[in-house]
N, C-alpha and C. Protein backbone atom coordinates (compact mmCIF):
# COMPACT_ATOMS: atom_id res chain seq x y z
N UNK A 1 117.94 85.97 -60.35
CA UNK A 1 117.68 87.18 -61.09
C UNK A 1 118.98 87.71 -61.65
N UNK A 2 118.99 88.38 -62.83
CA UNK A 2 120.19 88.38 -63.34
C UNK A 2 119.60 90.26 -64.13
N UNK A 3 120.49 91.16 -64.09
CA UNK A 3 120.15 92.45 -64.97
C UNK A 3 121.94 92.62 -65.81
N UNK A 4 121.31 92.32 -67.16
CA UNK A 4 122.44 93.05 -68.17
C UNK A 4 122.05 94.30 -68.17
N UNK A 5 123.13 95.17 -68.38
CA UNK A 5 122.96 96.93 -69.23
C UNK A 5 124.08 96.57 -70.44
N UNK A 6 123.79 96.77 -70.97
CA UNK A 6 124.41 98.12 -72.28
C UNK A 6 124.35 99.25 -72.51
N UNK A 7 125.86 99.88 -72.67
CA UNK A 7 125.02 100.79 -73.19
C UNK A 7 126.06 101.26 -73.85
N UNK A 8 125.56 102.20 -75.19
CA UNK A 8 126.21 102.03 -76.82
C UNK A 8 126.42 103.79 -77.51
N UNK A 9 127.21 104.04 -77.70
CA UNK A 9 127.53 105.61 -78.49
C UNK A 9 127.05 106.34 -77.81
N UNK A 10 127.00 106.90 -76.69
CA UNK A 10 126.66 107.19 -75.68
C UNK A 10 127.35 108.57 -75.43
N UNK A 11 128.79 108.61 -75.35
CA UNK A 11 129.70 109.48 -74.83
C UNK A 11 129.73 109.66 -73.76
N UNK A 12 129.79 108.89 -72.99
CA UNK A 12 129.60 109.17 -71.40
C UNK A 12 130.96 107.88 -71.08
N UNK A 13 131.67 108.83 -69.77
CA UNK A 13 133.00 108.17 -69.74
C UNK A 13 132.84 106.88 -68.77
N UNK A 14 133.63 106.18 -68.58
CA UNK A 14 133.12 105.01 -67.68
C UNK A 14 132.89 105.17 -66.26
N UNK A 15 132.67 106.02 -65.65
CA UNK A 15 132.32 105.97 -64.49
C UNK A 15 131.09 106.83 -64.67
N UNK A 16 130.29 107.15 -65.36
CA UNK A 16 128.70 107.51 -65.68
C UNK A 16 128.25 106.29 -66.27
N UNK A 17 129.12 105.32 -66.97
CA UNK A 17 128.16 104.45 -67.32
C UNK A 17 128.03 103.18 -66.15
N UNK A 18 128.92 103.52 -65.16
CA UNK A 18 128.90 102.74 -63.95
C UNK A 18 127.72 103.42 -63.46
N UNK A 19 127.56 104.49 -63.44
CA UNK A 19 126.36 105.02 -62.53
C UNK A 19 124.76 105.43 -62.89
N UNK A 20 125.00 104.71 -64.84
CA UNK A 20 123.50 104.24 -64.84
C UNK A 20 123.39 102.87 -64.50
N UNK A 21 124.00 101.96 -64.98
CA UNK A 21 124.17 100.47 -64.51
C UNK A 21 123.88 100.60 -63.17
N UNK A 22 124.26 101.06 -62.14
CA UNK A 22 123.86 100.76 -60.80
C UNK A 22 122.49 101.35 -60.92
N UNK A 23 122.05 102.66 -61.58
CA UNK A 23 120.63 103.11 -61.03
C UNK A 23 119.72 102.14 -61.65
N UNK A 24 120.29 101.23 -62.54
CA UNK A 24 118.99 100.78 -63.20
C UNK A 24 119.36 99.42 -62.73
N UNK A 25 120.37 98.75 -62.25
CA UNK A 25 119.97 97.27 -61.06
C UNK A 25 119.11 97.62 -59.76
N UNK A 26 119.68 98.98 -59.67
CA UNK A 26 118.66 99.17 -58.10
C UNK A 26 117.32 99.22 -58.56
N UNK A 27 116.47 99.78 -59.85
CA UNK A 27 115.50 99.96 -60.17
C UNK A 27 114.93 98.47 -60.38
N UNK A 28 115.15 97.94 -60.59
CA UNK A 28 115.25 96.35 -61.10
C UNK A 28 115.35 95.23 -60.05
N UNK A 29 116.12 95.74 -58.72
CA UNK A 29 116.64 94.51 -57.64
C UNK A 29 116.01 93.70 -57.21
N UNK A 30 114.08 94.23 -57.04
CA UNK A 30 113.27 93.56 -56.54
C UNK A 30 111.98 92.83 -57.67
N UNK A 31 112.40 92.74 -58.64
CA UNK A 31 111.74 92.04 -59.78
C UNK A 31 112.79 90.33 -60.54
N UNK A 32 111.81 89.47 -60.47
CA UNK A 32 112.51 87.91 -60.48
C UNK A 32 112.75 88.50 -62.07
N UNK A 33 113.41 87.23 -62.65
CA UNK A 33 114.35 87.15 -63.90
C UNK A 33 115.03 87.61 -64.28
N UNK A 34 115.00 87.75 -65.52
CA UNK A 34 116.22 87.91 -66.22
C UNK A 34 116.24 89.40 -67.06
N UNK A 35 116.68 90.30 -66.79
CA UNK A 35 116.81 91.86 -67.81
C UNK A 35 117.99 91.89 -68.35
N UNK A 36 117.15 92.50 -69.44
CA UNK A 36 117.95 93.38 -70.30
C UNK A 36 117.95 94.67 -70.56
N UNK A 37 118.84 95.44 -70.14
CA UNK A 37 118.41 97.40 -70.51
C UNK A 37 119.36 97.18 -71.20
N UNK A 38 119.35 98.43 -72.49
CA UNK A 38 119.79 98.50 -73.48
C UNK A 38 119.85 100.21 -74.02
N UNK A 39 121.03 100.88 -73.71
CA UNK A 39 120.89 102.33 -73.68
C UNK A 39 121.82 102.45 -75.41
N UNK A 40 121.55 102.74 -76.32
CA UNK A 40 122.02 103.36 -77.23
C UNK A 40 121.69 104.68 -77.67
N UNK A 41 122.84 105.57 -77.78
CA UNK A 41 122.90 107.12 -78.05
C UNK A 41 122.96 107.02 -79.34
N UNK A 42 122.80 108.61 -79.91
CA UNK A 42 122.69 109.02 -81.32
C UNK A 42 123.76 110.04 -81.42
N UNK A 43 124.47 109.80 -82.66
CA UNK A 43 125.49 111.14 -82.84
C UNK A 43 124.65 112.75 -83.48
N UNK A 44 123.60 112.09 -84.13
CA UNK A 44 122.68 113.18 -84.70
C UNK A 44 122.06 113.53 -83.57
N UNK A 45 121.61 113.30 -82.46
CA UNK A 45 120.88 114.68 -81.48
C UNK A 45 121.81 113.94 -79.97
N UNK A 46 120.80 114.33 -78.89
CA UNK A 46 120.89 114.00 -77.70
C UNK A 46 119.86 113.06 -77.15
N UNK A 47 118.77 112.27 -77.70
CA UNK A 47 118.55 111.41 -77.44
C UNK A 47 119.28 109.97 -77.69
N UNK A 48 118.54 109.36 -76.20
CA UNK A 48 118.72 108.01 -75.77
C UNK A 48 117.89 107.06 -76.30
N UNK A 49 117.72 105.76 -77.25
CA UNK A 49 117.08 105.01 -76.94
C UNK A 49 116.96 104.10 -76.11
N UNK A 50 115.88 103.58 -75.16
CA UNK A 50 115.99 102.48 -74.15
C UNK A 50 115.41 101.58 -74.76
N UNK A 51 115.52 100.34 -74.45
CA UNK A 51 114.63 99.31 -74.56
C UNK A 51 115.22 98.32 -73.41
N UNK A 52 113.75 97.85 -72.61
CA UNK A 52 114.14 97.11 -72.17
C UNK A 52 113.51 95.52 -72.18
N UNK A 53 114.09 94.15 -72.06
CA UNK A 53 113.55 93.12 -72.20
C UNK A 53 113.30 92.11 -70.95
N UNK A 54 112.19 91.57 -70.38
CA UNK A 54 112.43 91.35 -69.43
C UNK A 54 111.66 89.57 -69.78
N UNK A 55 111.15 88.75 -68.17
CA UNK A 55 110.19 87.44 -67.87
C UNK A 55 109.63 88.10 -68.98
N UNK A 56 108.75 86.43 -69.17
CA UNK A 56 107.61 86.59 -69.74
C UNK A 56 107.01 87.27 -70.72
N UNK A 57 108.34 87.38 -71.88
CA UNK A 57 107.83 88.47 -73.19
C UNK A 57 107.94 90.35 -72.48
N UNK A 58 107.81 90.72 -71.38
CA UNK A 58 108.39 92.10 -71.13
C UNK A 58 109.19 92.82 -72.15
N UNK A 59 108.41 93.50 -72.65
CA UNK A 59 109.34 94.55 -73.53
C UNK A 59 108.83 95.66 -74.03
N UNK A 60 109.81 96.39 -73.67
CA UNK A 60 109.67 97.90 -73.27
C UNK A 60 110.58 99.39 -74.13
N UNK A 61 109.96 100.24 -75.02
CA UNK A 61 111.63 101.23 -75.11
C UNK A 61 110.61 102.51 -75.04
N UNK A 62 111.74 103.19 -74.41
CA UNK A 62 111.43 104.44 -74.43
C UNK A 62 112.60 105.60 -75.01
N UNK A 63 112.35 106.48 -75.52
CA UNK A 63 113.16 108.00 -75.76
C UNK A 63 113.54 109.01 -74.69
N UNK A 64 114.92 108.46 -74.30
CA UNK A 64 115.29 109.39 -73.38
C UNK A 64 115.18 110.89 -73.72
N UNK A 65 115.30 111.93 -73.77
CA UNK A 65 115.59 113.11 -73.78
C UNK A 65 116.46 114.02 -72.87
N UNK A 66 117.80 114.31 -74.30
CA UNK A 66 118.88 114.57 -73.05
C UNK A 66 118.57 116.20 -72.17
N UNK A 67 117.67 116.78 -73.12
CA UNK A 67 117.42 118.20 -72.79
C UNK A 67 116.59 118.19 -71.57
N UNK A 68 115.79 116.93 -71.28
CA UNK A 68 114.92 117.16 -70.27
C UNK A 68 115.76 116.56 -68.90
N UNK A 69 116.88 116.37 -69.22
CA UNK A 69 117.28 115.51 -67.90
C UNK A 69 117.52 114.12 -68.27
N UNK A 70 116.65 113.00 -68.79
CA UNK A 70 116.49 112.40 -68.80
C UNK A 70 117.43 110.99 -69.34
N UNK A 71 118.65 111.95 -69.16
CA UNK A 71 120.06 111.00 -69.53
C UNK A 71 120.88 110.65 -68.29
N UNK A 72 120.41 111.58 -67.42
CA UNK A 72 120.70 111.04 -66.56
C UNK A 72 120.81 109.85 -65.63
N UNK A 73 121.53 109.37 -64.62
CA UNK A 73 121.38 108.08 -64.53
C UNK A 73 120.59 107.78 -63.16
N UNK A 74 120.05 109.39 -62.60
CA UNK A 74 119.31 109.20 -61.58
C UNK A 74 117.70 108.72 -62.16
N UNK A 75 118.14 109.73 -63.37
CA UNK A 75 116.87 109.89 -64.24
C UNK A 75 116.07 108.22 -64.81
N UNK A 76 117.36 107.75 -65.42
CA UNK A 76 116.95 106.96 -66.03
C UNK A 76 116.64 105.75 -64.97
N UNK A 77 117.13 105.32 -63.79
CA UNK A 77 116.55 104.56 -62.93
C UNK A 77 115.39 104.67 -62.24
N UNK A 78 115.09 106.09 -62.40
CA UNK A 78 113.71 106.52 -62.38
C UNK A 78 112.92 105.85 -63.38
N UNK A 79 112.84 106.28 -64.70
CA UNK A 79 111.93 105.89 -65.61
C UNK A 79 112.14 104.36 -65.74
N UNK A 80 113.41 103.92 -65.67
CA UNK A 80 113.17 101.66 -66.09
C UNK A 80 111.87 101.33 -64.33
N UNK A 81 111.86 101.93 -63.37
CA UNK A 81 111.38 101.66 -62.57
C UNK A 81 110.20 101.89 -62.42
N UNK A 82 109.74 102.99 -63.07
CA UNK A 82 108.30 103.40 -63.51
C UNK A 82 107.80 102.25 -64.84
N UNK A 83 108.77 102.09 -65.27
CA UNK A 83 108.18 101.02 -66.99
C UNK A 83 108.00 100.12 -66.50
N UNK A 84 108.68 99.44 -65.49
CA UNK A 84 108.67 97.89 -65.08
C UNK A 84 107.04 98.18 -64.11
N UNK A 85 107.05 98.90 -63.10
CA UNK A 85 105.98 99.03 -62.76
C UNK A 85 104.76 99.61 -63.15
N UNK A 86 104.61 99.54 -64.67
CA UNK A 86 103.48 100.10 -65.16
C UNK A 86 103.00 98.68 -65.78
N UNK A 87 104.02 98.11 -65.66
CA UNK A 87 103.89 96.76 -66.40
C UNK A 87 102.94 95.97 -65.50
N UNK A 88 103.56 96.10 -64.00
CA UNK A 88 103.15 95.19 -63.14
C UNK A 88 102.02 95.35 -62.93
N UNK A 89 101.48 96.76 -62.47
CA UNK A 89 99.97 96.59 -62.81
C UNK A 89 99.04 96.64 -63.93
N UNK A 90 99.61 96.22 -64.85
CA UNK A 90 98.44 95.91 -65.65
C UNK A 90 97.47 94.65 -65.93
């Protein structure tokens, strides 16, 4: 199992982007293959786009929202962990 992050225009200094990278391998640790999360910021607002790519055609993006929290990196290992498992049961 292997998890890439990116993550792109962001403004977040390197030790926040260490600490979505870890929330979103931990979100990820117990799912086989190969990921890709993919965090790119906007200079025009405070949203995040995610997308993520996973096995088997998996693919996923969502709109962070920085106003709701949701840039966060507790946050966001929250939500890749909810996407991956919305996946799983379907």
């Amino acid at each position: 199992m292997g998890v890439l992050v990116q993550i792109h225009n962001t403004g977040s200094p390197p030790e926040e982007r260490a600490d979505i990278t870890a929330h979103v391998e931990h979100a990820l640790a117990d799912r086989a293959g190969d990921w890709k999360v993919s965090i790119n910021g906007s200079q025009a607002n405070d949203r995040w786009e995610l997308k993520i790519d996973g096995p088997n055609g998996f693919e996923r993006t969502y709109t962070l929202e920085g106003a709701a929290g949701e840039t966060q990196a507790h946050a966001i290992g929250r939500i890749v962990g909810m996407m991956v498992l919305a996946k799983a049961s379907e």
